[in-house]
C-alpha atoms as a PDB file:
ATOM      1  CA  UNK A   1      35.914 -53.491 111.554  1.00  0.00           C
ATOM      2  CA  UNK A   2      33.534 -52.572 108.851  1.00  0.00           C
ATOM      3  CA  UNK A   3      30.451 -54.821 108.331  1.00  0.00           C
ATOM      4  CA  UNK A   4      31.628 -55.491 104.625  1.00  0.00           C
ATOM      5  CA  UNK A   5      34.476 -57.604 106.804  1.00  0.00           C
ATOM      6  CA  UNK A   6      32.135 -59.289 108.597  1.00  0.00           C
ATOM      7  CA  UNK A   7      30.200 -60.448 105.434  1.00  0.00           C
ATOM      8  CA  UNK A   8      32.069 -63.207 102.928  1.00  0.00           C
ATOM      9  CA  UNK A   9      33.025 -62.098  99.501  1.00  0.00           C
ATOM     10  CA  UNK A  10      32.144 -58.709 100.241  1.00  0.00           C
ATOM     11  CA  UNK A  11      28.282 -59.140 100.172  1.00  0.00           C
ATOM     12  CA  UNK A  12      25.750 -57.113 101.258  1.00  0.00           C
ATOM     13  CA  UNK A  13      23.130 -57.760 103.539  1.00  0.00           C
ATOM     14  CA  UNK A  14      19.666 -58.014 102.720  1.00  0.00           C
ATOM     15  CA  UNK A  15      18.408 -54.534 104.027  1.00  0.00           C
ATOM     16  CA  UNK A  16      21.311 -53.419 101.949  1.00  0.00           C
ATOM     17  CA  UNK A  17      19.765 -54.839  99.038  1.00  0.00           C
ATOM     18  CA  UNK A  18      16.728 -53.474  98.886  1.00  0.00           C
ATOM     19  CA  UNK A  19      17.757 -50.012 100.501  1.00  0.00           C
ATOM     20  CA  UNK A  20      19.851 -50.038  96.711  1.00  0.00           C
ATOM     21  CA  UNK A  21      16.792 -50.964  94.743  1.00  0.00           C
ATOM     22  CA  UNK A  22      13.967 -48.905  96.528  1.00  0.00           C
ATOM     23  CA  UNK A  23      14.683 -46.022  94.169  1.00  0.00           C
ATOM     24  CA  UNK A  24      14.653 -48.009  91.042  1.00  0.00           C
ATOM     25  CA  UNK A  25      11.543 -49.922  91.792  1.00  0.00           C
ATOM     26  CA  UNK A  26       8.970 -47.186  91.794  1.00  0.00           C
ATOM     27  CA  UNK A  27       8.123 -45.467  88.559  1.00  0.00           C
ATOM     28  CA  UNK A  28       9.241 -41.830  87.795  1.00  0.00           C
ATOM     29  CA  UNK A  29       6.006 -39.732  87.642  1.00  0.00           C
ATOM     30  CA  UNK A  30       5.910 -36.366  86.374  1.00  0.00           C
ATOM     31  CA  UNK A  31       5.072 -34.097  88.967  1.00  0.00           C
ATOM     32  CA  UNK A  32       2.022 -32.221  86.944  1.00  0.00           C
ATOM     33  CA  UNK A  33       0.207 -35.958  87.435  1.00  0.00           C
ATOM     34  CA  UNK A  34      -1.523 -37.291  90.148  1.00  0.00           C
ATOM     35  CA  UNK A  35      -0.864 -41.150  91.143  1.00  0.00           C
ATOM     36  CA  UNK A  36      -3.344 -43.589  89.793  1.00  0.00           C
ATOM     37  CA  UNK A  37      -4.654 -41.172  86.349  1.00  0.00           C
ATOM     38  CA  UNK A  38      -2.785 -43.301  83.678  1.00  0.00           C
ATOM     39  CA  UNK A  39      -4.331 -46.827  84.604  1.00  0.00           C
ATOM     40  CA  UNK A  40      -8.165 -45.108  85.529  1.00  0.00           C
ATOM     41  CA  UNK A  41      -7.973 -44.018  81.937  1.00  0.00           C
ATOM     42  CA  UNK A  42      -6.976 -46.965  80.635  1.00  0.00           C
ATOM     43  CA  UNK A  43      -9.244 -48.926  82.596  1.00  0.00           C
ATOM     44  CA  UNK A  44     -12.322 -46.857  81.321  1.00  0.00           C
ATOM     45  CA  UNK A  45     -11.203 -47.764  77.987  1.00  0.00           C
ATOM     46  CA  UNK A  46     -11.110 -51.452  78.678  1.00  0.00           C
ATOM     47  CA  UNK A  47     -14.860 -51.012  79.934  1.00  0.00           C
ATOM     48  CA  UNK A  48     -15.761 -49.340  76.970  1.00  0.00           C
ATOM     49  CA  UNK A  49     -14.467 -51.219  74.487  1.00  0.00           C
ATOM     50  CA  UNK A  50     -16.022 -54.554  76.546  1.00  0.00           C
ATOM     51  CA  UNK A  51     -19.533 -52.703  76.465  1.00  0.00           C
ATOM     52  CA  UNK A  52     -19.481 -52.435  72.648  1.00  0.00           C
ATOM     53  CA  UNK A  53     -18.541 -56.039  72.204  1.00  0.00           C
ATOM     54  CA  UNK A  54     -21.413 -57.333  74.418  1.00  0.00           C
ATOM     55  CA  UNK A  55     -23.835 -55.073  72.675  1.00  0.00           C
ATOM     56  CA  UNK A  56     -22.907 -56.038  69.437  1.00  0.00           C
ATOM     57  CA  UNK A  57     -22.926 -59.747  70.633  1.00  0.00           C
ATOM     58  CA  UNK A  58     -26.927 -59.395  71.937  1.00  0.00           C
ATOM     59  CA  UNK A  59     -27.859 -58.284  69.061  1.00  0.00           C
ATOM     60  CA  UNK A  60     -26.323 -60.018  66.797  1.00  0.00           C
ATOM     61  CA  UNK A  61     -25.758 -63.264  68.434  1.00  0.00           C
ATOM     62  CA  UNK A  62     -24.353 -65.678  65.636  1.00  0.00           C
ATOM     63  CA  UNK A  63     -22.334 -63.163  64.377  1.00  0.00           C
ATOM     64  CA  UNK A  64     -23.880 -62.607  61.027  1.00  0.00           C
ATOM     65  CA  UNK A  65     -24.099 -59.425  58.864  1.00  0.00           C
ATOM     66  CA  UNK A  66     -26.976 -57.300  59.730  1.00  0.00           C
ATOM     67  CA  UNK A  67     -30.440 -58.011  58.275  1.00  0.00           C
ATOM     68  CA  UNK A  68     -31.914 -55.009  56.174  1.00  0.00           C
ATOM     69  CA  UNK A  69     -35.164 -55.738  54.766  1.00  0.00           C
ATOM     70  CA  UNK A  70     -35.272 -54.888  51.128  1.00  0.00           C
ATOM     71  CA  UNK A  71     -38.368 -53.405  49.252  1.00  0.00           C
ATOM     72  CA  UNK A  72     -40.512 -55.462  47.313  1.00  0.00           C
ATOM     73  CA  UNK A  73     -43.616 -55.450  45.674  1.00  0.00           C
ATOM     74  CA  UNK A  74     -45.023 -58.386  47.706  1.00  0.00           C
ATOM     75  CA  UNK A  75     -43.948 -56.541  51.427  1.00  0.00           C
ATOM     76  CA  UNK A  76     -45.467 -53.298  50.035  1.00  0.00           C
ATOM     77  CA  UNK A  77     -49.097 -54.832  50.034  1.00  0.00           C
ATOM     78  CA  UNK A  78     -48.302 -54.951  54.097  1.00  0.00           C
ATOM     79  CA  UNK A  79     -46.453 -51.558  54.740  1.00  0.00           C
ATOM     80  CA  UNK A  80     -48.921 -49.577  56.388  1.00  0.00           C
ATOM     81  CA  UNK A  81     -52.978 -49.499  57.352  1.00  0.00           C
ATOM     82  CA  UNK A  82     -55.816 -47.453  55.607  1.00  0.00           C
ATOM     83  CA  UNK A  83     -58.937 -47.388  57.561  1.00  0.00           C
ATOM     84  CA  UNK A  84     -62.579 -47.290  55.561  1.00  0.00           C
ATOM     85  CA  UNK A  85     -65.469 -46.195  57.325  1.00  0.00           C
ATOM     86  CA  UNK A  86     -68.409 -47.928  55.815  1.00  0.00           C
ATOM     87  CA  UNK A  87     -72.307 -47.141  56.608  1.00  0.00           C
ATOM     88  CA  UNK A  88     -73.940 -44.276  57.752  1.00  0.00           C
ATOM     89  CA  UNK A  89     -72.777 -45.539  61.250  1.00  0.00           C
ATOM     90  CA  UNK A  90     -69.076 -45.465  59.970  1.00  0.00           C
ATOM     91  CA  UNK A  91     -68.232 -48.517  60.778  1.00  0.00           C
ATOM     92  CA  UNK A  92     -64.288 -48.794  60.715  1.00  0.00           C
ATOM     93  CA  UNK A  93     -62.634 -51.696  58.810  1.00  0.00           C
ATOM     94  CA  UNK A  94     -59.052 -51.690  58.868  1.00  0.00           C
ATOM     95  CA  UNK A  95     -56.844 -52.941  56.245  1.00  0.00           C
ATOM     96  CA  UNK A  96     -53.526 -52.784  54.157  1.00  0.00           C
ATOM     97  CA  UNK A  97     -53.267 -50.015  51.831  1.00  0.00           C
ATOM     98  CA  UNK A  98     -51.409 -52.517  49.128  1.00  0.00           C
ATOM     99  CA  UNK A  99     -53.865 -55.007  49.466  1.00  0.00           C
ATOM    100  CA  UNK A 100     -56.549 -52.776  48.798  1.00  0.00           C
ATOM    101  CA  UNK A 101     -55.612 -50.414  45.813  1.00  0.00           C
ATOM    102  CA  UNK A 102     -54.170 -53.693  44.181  1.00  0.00           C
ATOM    103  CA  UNK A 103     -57.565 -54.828  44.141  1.00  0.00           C
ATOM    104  CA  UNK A 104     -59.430 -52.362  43.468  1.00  0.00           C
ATOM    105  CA  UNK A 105     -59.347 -49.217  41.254  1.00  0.00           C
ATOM    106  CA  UNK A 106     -61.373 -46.912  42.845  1.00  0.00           C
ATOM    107  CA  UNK A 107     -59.207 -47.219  45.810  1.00  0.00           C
ATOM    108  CA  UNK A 108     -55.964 -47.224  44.020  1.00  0.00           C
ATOM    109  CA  UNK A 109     -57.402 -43.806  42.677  1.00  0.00           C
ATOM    110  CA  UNK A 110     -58.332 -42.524  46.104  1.00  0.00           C
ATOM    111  CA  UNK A 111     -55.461 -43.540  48.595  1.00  0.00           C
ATOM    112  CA  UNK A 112     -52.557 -42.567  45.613  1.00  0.00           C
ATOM    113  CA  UNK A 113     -53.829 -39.256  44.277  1.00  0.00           C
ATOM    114  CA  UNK A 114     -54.156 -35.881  45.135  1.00  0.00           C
ATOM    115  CA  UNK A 115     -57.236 -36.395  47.597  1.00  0.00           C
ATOM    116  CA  UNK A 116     -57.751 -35.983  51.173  1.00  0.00           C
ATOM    117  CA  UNK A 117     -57.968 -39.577  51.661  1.00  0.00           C
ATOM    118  CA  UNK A 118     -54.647 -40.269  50.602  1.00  0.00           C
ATOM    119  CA  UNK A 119     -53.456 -37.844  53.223  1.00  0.00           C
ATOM    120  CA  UNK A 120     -55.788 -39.457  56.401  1.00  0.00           C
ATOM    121  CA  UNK A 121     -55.731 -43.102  54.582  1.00  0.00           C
ATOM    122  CA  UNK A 122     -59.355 -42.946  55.667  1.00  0.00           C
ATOM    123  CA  UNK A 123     -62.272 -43.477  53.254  1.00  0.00           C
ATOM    124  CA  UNK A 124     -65.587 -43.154  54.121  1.00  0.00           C
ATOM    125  CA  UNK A 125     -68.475 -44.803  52.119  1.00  0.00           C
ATOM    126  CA  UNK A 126     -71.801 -43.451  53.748  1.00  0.00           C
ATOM    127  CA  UNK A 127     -74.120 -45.555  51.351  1.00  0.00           C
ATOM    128  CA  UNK A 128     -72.461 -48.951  51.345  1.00  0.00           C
ATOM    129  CA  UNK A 129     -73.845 -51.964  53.556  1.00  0.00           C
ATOM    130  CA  UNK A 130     -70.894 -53.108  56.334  1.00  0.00           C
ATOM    131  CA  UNK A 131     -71.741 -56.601  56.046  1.00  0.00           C
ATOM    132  CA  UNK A 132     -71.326 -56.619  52.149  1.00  0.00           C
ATOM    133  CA  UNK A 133     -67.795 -54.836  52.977  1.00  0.00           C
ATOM    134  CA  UNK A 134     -67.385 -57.500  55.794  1.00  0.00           C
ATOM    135  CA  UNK A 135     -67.379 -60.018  53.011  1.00  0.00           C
ATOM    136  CA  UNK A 136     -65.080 -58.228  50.735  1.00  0.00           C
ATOM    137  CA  UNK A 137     -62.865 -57.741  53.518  1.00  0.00           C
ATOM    138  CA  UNK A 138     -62.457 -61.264  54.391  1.00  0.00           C
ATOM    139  CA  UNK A 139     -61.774 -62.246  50.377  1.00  0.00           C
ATOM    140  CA  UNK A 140     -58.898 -60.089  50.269  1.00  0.00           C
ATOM    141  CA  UNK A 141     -57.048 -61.663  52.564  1.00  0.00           C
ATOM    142  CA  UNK A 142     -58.656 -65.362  52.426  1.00  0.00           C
ATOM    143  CA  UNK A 143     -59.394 -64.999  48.829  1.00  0.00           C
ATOM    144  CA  UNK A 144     -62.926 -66.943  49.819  1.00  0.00           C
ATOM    145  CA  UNK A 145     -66.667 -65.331  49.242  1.00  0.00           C
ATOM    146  CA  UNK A 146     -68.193 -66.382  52.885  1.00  0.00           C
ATOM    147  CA  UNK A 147     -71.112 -64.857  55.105  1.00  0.00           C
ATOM    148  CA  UNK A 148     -70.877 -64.772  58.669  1.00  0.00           C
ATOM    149  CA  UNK A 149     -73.926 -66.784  60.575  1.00  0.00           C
ATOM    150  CA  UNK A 150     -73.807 -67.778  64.209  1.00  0.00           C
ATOM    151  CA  UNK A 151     -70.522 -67.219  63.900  1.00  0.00           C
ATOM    152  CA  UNK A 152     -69.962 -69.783  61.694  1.00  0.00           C
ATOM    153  CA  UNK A 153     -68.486 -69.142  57.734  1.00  0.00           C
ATOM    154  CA  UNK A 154     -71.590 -69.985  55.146  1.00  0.00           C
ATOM    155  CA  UNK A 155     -71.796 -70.003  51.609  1.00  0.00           C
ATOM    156  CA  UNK A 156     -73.771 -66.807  50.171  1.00  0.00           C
ATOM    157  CA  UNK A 157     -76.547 -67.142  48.902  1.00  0.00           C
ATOM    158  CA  UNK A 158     -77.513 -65.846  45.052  1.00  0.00           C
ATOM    159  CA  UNK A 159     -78.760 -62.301  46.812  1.00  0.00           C
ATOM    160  CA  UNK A 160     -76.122 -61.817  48.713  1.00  0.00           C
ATOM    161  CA  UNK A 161     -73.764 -62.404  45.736  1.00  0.00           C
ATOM    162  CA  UNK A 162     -75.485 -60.393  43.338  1.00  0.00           C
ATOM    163  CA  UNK A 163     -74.532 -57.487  45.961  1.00  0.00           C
ATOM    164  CA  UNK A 164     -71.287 -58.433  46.410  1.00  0.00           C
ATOM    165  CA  UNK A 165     -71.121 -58.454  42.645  1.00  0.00           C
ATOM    166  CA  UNK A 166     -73.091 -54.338  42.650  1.00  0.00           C
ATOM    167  CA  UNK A 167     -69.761 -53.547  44.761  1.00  0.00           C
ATOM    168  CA  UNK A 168     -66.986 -54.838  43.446  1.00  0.00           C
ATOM    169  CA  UNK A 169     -67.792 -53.213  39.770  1.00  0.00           C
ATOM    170  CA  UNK A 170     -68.908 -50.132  41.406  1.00  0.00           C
ATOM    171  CA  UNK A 171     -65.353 -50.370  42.941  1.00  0.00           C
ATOM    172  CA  UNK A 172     -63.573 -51.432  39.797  1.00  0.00           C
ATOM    173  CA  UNK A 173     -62.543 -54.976  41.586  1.00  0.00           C
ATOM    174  CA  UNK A 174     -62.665 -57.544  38.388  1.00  0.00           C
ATOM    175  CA  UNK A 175     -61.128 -60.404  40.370  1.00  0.00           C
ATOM    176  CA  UNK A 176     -63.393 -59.795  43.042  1.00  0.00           C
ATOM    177  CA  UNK A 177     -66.584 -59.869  40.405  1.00  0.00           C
ATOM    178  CA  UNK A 178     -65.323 -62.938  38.686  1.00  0.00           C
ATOM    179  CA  UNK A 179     -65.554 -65.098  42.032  1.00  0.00           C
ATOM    180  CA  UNK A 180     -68.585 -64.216  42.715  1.00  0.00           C
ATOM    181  CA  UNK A 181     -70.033 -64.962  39.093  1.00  0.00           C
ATOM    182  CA  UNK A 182     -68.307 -68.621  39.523  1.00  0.00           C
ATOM    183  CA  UNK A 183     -70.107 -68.434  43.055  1.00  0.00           C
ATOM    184  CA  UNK A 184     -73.032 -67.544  40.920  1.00  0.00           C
ATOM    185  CA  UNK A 185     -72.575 -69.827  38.584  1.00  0.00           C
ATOM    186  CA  UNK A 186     -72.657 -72.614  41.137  1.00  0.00           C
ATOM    187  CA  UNK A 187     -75.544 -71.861  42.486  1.00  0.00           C
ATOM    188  CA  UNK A 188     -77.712 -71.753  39.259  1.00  0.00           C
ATOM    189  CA  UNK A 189     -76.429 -75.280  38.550  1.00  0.00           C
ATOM    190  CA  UNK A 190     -77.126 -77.045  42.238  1.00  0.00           C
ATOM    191  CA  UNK A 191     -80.458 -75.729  42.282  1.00  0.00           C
ATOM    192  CA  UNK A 192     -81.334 -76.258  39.163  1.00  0.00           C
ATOM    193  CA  UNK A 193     -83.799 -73.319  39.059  1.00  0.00           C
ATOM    194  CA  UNK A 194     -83.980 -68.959  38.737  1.00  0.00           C
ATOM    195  CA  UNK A 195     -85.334 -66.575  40.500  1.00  0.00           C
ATOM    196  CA  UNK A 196     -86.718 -63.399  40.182  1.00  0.00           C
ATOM    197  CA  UNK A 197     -86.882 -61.218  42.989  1.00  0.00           C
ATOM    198  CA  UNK A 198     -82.901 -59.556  42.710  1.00  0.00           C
ATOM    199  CA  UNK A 199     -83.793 -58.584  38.850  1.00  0.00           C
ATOM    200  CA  UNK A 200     -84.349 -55.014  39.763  1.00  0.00           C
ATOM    201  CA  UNK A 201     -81.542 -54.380  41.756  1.00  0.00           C
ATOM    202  CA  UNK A 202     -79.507 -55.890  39.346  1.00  0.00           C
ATOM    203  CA  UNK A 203     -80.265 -54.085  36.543  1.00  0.00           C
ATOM    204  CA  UNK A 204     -80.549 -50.696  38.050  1.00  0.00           C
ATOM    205  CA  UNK A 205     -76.807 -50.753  39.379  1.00  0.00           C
ATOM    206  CA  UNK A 206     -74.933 -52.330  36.262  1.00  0.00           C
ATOM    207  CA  UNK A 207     -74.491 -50.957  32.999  1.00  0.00           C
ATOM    208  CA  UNK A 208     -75.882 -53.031  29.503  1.00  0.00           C
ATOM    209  CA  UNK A 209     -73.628 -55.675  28.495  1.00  0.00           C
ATOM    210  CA  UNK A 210     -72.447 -56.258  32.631  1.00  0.00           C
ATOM    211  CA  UNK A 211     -71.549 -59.670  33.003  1.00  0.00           C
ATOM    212  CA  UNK A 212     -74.116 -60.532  35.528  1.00  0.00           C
ATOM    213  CA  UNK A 213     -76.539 -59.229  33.341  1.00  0.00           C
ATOM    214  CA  UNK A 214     -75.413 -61.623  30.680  1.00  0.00           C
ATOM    215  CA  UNK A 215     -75.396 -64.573  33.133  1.00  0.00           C
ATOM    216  CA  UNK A 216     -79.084 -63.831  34.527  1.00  0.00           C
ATOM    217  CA  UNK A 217     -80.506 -63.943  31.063  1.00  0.00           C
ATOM    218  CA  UNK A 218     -78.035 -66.953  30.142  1.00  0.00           C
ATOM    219  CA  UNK A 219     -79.805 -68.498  32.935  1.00  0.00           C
ATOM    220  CA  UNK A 220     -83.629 -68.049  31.953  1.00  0.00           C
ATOM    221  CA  UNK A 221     -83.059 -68.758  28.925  1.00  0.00           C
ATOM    222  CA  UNK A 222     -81.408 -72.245  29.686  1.00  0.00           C
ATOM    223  CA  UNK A 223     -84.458 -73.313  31.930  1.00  0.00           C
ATOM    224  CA  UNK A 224     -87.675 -71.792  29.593  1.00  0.00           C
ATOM    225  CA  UNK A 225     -88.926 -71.523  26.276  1.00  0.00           C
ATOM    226  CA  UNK A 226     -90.809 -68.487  26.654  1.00  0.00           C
ATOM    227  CA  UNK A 227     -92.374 -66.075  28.901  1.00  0.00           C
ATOM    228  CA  UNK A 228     -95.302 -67.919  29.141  1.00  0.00           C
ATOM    229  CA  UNK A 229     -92.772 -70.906  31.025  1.00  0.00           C
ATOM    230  CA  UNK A 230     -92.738 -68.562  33.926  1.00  0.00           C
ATOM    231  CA  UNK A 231     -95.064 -68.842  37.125  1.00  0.00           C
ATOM    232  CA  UNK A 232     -96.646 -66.117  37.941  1.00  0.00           C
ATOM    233  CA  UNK A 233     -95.109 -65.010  41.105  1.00  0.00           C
ATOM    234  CA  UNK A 234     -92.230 -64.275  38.207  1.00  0.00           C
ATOM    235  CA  UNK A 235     -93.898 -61.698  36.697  1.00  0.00           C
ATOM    236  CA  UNK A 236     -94.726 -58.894  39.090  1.00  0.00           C
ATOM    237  CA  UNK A 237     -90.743 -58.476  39.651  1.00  0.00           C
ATOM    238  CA  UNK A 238     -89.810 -59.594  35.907  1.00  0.00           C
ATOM    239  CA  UNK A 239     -92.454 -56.263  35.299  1.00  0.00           C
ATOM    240  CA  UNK A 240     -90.883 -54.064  37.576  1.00  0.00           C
ATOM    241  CA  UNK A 241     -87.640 -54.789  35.472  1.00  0.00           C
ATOM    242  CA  UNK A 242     -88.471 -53.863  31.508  1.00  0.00           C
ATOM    243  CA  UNK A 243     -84.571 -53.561  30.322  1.00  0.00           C
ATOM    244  CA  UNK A 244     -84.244 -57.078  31.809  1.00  0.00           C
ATOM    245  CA  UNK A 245     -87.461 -58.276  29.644  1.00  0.00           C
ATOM    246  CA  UNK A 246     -85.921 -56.531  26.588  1.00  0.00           C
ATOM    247  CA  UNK A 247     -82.867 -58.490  27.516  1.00  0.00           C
ATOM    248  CA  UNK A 248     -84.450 -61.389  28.081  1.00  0.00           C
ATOM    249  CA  UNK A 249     -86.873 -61.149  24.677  1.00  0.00           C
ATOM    250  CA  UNK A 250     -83.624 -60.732  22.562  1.00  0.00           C
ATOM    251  CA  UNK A 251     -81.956 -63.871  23.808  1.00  0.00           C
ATOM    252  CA  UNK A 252     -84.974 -65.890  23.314  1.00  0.00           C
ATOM    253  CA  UNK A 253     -85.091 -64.318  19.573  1.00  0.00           C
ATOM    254  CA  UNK A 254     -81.573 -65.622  19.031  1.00  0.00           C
ATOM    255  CA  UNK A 255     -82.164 -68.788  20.334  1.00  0.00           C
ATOM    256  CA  UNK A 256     -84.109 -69.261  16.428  1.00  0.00           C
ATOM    257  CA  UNK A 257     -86.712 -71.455  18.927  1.00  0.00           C
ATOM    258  CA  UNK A 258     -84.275 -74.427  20.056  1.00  0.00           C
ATOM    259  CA  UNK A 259     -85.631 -75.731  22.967  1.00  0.00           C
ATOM    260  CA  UNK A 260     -83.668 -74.709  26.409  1.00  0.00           C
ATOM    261  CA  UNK A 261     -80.418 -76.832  27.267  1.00  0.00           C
ATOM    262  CA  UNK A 262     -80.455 -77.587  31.155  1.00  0.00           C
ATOM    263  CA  UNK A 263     -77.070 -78.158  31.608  1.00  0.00           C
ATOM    264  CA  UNK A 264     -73.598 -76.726  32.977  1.00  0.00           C
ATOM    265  CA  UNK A 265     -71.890 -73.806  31.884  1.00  0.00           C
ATOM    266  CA  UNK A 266     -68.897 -75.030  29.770  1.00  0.00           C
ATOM    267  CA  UNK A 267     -67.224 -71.604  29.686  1.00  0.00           C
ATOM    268  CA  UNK A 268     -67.654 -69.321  33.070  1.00  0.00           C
ATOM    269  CA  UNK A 269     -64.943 -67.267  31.057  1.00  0.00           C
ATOM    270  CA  UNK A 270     -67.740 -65.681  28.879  1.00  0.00           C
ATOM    271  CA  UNK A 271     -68.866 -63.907  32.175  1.00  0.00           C
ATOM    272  CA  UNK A 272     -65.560 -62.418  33.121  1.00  0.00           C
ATOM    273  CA  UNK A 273     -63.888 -59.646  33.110  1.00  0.00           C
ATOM    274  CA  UNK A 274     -59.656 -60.200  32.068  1.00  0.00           C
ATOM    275  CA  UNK A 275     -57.450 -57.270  31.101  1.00  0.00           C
ATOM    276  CA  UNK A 276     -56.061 -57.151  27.639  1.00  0.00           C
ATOM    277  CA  UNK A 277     -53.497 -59.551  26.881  1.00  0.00           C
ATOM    278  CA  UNK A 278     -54.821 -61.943  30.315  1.00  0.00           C
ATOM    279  CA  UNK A 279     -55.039 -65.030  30.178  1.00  0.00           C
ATOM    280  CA  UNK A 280     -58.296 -66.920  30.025  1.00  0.00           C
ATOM    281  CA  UNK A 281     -59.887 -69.062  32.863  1.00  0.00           C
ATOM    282  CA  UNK A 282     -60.122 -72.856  31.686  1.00  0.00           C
ATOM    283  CA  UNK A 283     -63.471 -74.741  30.663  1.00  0.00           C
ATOM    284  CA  UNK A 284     -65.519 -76.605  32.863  1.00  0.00           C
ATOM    285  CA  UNK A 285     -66.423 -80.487  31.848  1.00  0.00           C
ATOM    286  CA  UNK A 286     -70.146 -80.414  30.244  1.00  0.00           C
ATOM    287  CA  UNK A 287     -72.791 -83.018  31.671  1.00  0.00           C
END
């Protein structure tokens, strides 16, 4: 008797079963192709693929279309560092090259032409005092006139800003010179009172018709009649300065003999320097 006799309704047993399907249930692989090749590739593409999202996903984590910073005139003042070397001791103050030449011409001449410093960005100024520098430095980024004492901000006082003033039109910095005439300005008015000693220096590094000149003879001539108003510890440096007595001797000529008007100076303007077409600064209250 045959075993399909022994089974009802002809069945097959289970080793029968899966004696039929063994050769169906493997897959046919080429025989050129080792076992396991197919799903190592695709698994290494699966990594791959992964690895790209979660890079993409650090650094860009809310999904948002990549920043790219645009030029502009206000993030060119800040693109890159110039170095000036100030003193005989070169004393190295860094700043931004934007900043700078915006302020000034002379360096807006010397870090964007043809010369050697606009190769290095370093400028080297031999002759010029570090803390005057010290205080222009500070302004361009503050946009305040202070001196440094104890380590403690200060106002400047009038010889210190008639320096600052000898740099910043030696360097072709208008804005610059305009604060410190206001400074100036200030100063005159608090103390009520002029003084002599700066005179020379003054007049030996400006040119005629320099608006500090202007403002020191504006000055005398608001709080005397005459030379002979002056005390004599006036004289000796008012002596050593004869283009500020002609100055001075024309101004009281046009005054036609009024007597001198102590007060505040209703236009600063008139001591300013503006480019064509600029708008003028606004008038101070008169007391």
């Amino acid at each position: 008797m045959t075993r399909e006799n022994n089974l009802p309704g002809g069945a097959f047993s289970a080793a029968d079963n899966i004696q039929q399907e063994q050769p169906s249930s493997r897959p046919m692989i080429p025989k050129n192709e080792e076992p396991g090749t197919e799903s190592l590739g695709a698994a290494k593409n699966t990594v791959s693929t992964l690895a790209k999202t979660m890079s993409s996903s650090v650094s860009n984590p809310f999904g948002c279309s990549p920043f790219v910073a645009k030029p502009s005139p206000l993030r060119s003042l800040y693109a890159e560092y110039v170095h000036i070397l100030v003193g005989p001791k070169k004393i190295d103050f860094g700043i931004h090259r934007g900043l700078l030449c915006q302020a000034s011409k002379f360096f807006q001449a010397a870090l964007n032409g043809s010369f050697a410093e606009a190769l290095t960005g370093i400028v080297e100024l031999p002759e010029e005092n570090p803390y005057i520098f010290e205080n222009v430095h500070t302004w361009l980024y503050t946009k305040e006139v202070k001196s440094i004492t104890n380590g403690e901000d200060v106002p400047c006082n009038v010889n210190r800003l008639v320096e600052l003033f000898i740099f910043g039109d030696k360097m072709g910095m208008p804005t610059f010179c305009n604060e410190t005439i206001d400074l100036l300005i200030d100063v005159f008015e608090k103390e009520n009172q002029v003084v002599a000693f700066f005179l020379a220096r003054a007049w030996e590094n400006t040119s005629a018709g320099s608006p500090l000149r202007k403002l020191l003879v504006a000055t005398y001539v608001q709080h005397t009649n005459d030379l002979e108003s002056f005390h004599a510890d006036f004289f000796p440096p008012m002596l050593a300065c004869p283009d500020f007595l002609l100055d001075l001797a024309k101004a009281y000529s046009a005054r036609r003999g009024d007597p001198p008007k102590k007060r505040h100076i209703a236009d600063p303007c008139q001591y300013h320097q503006h480019a064509e077409g600029e708008e003028r600064c606004p008038k101070k209250e008169t007391f």
